[in-house]
N, C-alpha and C. Protein backbone atom coordinates (compact mmCIF):
# COMPACT_ATOMS: atom_id res chain seq x y z
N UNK A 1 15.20 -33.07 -104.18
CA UNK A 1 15.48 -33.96 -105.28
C UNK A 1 16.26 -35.18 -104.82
N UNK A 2 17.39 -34.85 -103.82
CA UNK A 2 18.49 -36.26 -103.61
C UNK A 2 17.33 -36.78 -102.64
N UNK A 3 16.49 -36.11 -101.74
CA UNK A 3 15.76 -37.28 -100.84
C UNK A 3 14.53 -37.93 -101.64
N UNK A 4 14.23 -37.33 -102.75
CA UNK A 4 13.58 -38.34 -103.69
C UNK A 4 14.04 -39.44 -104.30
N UNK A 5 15.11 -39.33 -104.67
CA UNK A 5 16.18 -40.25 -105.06
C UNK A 5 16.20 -41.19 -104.50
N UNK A 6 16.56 -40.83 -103.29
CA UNK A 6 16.70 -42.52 -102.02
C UNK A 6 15.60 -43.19 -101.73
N UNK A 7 14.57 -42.26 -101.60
CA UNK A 7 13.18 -42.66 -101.24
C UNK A 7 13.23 -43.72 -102.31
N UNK A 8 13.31 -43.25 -103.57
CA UNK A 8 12.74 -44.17 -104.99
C UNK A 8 13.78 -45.62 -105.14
N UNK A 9 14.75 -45.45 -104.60
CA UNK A 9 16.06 -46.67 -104.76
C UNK A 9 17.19 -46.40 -103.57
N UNK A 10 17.28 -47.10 -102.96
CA UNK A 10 18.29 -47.02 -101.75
C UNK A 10 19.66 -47.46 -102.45
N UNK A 11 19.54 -48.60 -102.96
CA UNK A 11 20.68 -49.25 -103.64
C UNK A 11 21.36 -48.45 -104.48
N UNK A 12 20.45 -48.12 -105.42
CA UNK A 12 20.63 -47.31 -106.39
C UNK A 12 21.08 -46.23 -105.79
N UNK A 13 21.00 -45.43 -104.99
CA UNK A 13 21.41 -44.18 -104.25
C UNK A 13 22.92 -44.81 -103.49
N UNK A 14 23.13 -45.75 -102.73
CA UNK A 14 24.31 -46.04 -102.51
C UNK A 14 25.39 -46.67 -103.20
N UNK A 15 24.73 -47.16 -104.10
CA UNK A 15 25.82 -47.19 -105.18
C UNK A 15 26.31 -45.98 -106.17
N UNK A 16 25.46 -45.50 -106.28
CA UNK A 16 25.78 -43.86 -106.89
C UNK A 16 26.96 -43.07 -105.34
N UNK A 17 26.72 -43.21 -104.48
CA UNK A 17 27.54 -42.64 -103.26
C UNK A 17 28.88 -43.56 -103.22
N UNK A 18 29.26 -44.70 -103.48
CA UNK A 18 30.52 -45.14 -103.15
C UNK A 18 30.82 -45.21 -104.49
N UNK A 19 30.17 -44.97 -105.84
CA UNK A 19 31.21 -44.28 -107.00
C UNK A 19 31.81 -43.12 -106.72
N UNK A 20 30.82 -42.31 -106.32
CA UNK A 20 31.18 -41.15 -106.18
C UNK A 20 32.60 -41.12 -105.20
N UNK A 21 32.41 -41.50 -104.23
CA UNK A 21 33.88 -41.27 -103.18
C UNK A 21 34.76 -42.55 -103.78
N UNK A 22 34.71 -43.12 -105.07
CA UNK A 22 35.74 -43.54 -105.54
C UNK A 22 36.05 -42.56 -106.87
N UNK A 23 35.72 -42.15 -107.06
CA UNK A 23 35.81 -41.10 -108.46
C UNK A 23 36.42 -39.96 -107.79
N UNK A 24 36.41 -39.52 -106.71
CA UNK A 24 36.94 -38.51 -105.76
C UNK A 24 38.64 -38.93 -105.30
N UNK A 25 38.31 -39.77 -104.48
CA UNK A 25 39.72 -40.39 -104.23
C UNK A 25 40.77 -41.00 -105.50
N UNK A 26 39.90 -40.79 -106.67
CA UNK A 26 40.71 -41.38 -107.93
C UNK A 26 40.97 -39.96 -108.38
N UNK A 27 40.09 -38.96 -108.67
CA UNK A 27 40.55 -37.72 -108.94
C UNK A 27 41.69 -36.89 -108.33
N UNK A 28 41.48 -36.93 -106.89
CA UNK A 28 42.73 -36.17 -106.07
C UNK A 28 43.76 -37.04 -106.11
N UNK A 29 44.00 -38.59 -106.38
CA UNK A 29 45.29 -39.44 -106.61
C UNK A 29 45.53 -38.76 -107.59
N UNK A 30 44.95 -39.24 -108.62
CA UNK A 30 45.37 -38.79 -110.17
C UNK A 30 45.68 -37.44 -110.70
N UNK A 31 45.27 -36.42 -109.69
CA UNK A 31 45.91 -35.42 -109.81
C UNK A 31 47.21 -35.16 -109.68
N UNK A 32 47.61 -35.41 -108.19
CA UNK A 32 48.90 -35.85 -107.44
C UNK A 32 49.66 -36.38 -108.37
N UNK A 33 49.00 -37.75 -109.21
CA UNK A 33 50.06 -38.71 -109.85
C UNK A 33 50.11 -37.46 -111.19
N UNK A 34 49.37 -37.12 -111.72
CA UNK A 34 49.69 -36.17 -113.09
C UNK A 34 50.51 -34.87 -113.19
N UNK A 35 50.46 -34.98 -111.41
CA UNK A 35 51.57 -33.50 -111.26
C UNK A 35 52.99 -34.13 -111.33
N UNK A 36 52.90 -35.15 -111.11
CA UNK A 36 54.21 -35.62 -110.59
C UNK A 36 54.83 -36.48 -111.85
N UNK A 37 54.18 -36.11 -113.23
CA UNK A 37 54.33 -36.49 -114.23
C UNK A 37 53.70 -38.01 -114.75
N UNK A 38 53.57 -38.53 -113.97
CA UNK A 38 52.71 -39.97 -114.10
C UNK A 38 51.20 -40.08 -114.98
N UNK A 39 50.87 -41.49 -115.34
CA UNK A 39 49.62 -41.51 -116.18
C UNK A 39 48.63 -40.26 -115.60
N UNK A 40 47.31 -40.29 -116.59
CA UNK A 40 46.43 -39.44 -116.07
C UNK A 40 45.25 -39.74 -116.35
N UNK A 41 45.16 -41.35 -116.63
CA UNK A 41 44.31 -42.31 -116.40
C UNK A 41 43.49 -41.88 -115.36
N UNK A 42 43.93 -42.10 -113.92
CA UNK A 42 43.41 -42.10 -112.93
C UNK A 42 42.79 -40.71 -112.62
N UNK A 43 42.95 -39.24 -113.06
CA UNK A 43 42.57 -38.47 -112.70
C UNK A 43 41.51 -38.40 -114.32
N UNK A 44 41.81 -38.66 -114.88
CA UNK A 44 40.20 -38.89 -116.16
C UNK A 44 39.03 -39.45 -115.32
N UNK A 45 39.40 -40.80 -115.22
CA UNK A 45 38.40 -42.09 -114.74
C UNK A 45 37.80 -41.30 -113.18
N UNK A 46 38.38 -40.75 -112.66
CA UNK A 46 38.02 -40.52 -111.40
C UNK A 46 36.83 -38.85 -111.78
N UNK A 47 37.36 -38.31 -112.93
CA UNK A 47 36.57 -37.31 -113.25
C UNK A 47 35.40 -37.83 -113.56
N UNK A 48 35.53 -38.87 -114.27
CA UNK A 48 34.16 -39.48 -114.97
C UNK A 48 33.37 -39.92 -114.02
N UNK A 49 34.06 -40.81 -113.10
CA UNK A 49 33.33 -41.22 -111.71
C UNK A 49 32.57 -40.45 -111.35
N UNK A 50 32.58 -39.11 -111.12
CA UNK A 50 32.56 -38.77 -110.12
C UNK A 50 30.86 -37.84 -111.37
N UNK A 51 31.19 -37.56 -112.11
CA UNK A 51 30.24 -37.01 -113.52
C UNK A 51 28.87 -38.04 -113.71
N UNK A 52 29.13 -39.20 -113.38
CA UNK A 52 29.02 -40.09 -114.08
C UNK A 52 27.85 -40.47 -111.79
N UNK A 53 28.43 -40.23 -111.45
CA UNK A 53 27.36 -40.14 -110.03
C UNK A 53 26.32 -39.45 -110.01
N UNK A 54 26.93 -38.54 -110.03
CA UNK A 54 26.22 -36.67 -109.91
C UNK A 54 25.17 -37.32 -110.79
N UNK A 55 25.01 -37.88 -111.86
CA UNK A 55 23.86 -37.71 -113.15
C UNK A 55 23.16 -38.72 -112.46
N UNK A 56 24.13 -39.92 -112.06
CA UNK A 56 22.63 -40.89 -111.23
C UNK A 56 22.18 -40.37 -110.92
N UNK A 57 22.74 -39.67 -109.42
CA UNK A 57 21.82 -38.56 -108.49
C UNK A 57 20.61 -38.09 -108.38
N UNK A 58 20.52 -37.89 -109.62
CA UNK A 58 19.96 -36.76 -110.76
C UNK A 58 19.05 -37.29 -111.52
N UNK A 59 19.35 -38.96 -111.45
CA UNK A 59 17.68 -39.81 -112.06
C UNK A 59 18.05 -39.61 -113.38
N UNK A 60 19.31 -39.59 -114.34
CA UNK A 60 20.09 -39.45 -115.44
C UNK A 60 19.90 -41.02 -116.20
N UNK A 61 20.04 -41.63 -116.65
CA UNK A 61 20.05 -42.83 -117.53
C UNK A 61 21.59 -43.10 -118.12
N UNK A 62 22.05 -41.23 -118.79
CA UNK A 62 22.98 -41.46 -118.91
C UNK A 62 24.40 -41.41 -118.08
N UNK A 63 24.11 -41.30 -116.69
CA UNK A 63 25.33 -41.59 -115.64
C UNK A 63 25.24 -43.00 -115.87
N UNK A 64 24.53 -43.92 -116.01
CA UNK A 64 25.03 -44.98 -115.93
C UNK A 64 25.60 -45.68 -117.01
N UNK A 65 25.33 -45.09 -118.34
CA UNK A 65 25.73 -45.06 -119.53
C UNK A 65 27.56 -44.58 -119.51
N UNK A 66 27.45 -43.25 -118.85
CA UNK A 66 28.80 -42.91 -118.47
C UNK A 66 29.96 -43.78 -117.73
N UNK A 67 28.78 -44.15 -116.86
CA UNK A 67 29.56 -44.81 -116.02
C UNK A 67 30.23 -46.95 -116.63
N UNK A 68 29.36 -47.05 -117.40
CA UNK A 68 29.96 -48.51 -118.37
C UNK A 68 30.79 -47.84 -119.40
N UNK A 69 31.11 -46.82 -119.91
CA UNK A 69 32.05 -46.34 -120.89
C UNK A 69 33.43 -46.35 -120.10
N UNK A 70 33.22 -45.51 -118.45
CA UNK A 70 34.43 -45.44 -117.81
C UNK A 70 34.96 -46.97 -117.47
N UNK A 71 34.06 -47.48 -117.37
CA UNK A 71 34.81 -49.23 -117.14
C UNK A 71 35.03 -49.77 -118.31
N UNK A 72 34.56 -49.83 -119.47
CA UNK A 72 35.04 -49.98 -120.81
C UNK A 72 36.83 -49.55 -121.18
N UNK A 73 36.81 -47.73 -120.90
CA UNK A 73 38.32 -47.95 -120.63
C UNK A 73 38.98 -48.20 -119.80
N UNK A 74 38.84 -48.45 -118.98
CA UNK A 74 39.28 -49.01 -117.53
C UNK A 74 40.08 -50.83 -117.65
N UNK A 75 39.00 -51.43 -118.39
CA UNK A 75 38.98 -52.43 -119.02
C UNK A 75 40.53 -52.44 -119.77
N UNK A 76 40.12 -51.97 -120.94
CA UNK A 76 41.30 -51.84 -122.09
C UNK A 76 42.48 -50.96 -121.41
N UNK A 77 42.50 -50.11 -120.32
CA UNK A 77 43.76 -49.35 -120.01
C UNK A 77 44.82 -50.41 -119.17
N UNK A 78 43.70 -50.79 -118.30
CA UNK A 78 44.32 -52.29 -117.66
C UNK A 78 45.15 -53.77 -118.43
N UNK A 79 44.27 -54.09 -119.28
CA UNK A 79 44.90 -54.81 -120.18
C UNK A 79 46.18 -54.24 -121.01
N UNK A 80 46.11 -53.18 -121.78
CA UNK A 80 47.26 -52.62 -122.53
C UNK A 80 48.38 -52.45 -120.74
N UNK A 81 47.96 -52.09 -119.73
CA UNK A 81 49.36 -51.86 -118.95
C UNK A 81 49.70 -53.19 -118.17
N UNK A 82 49.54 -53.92 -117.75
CA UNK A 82 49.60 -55.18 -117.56
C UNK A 82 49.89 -56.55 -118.35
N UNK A 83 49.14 -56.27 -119.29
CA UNK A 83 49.04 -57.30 -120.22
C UNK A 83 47.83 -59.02 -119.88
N UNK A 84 48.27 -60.24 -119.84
CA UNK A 84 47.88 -60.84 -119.35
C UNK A 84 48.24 -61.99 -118.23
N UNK A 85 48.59 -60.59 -117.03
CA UNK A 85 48.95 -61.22 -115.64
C UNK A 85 47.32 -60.81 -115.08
N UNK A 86 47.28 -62.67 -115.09
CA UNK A 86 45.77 -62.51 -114.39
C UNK A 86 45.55 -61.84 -112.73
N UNK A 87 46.49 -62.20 -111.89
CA UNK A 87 46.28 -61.10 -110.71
C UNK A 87 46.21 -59.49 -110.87
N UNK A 88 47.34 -58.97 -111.77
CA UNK A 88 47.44 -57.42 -111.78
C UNK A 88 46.08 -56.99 -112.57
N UNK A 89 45.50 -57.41 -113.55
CA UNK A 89 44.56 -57.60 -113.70
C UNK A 89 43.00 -57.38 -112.55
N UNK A 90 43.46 -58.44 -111.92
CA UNK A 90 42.19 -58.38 -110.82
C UNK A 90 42.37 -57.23 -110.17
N UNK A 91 43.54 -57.17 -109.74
CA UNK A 91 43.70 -56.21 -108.45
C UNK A 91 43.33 -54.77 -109.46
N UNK A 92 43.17 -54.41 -110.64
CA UNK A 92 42.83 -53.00 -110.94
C UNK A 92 41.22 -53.24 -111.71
N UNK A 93 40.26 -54.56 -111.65
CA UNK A 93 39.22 -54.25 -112.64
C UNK A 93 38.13 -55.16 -111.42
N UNK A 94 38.28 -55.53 -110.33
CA UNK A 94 37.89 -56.51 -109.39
C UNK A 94 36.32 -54.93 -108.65
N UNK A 95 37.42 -53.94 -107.96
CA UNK A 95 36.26 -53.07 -107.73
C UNK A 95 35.40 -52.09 -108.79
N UNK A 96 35.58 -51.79 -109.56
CA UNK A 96 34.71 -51.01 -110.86
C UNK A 96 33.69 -52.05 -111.62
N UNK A 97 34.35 -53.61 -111.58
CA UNK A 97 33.50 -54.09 -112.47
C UNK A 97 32.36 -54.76 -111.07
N UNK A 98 32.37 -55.21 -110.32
CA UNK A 98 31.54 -54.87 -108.89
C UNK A 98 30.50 -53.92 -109.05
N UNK A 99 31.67 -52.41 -109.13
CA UNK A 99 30.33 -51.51 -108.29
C UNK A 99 29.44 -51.46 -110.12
N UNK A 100 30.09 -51.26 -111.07
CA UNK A 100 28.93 -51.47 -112.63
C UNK A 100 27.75 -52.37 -112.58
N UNK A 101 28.23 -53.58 -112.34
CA UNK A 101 26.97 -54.55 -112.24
C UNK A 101 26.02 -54.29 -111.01
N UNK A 102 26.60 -54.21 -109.93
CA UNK A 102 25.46 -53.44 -108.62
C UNK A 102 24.75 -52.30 -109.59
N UNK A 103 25.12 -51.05 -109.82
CA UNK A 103 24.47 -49.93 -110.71
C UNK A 103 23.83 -50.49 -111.45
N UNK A 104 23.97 -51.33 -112.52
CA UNK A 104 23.25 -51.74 -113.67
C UNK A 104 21.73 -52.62 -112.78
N UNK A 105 22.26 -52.91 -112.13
CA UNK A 105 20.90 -54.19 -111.44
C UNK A 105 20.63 -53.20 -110.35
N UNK A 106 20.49 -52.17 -109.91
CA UNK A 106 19.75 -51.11 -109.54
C UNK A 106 19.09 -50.59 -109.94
N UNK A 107 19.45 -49.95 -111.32
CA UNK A 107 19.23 -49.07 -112.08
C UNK A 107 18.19 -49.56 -112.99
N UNK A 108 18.03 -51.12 -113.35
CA UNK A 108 17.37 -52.17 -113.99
C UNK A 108 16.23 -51.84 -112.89
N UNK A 109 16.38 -52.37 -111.58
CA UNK A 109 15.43 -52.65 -110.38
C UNK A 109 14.36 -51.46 -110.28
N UNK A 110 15.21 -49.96 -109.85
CA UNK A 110 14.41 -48.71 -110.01
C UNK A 110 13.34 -48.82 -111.06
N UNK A 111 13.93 -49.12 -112.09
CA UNK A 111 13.47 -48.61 -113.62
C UNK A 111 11.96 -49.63 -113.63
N UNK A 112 11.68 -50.72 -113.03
CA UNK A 112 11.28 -51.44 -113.26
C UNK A 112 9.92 -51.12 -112.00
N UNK A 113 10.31 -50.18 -111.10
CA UNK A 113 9.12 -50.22 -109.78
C UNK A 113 8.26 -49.05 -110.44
């Protein structure tokens, strides 16, 4: 099934792979940070990431559906903790809103061969 996957979209398959090992590395932070009493933002979003791959994987429609909801709050969690400092800003919505639009224009591209 996953070497059908790649066969059918490379892009699409590597962008599903570096969500994934960001939804991973956001999960085991956000664990760490939730033990240690801190938000648990990061261990949600990184769950979803990582949910939200697996279903690409999987030739799902709705991982990528999942996956614009997790940047949706990502979006608004950023704004409510920051406010409007346009760098702190960048520096937390610069890689998610990246790897979404790559997915979406993959996922567009696949859909379309």
């Amino acid at each position: 099934m996953i070497l059908n996957f790649f066969r059918r979209s490379r892009s699409l398959a590597l962008c599903a792979l570096l969500i994934l090992c960001l939804g991973l590395w956001l999960l085991v932070g956000g664990l760490w940070l939730a033990v240690l009493g801190g938000a648990w933002f990061y261990l949600l979003a990184g769950l979803a990431m990582v949910v939200a791959a697996t279903l690409v994987f999987a030739g799902r429609r709705s991982g990528v559906a999942l996956y614009m909801a997790t940047l949706a709050c990502t979006v608004i969690w950023a704004a409510t903790e920051v406010g409007a400092d346009a760098p702190a800003l960048w520096s937390r919505l610069w890689l998610p809103t990246m790897l979404g639009l790559w997915l979406s224009l993959a996922w567009w591209r696949s859909a379309r061969q």
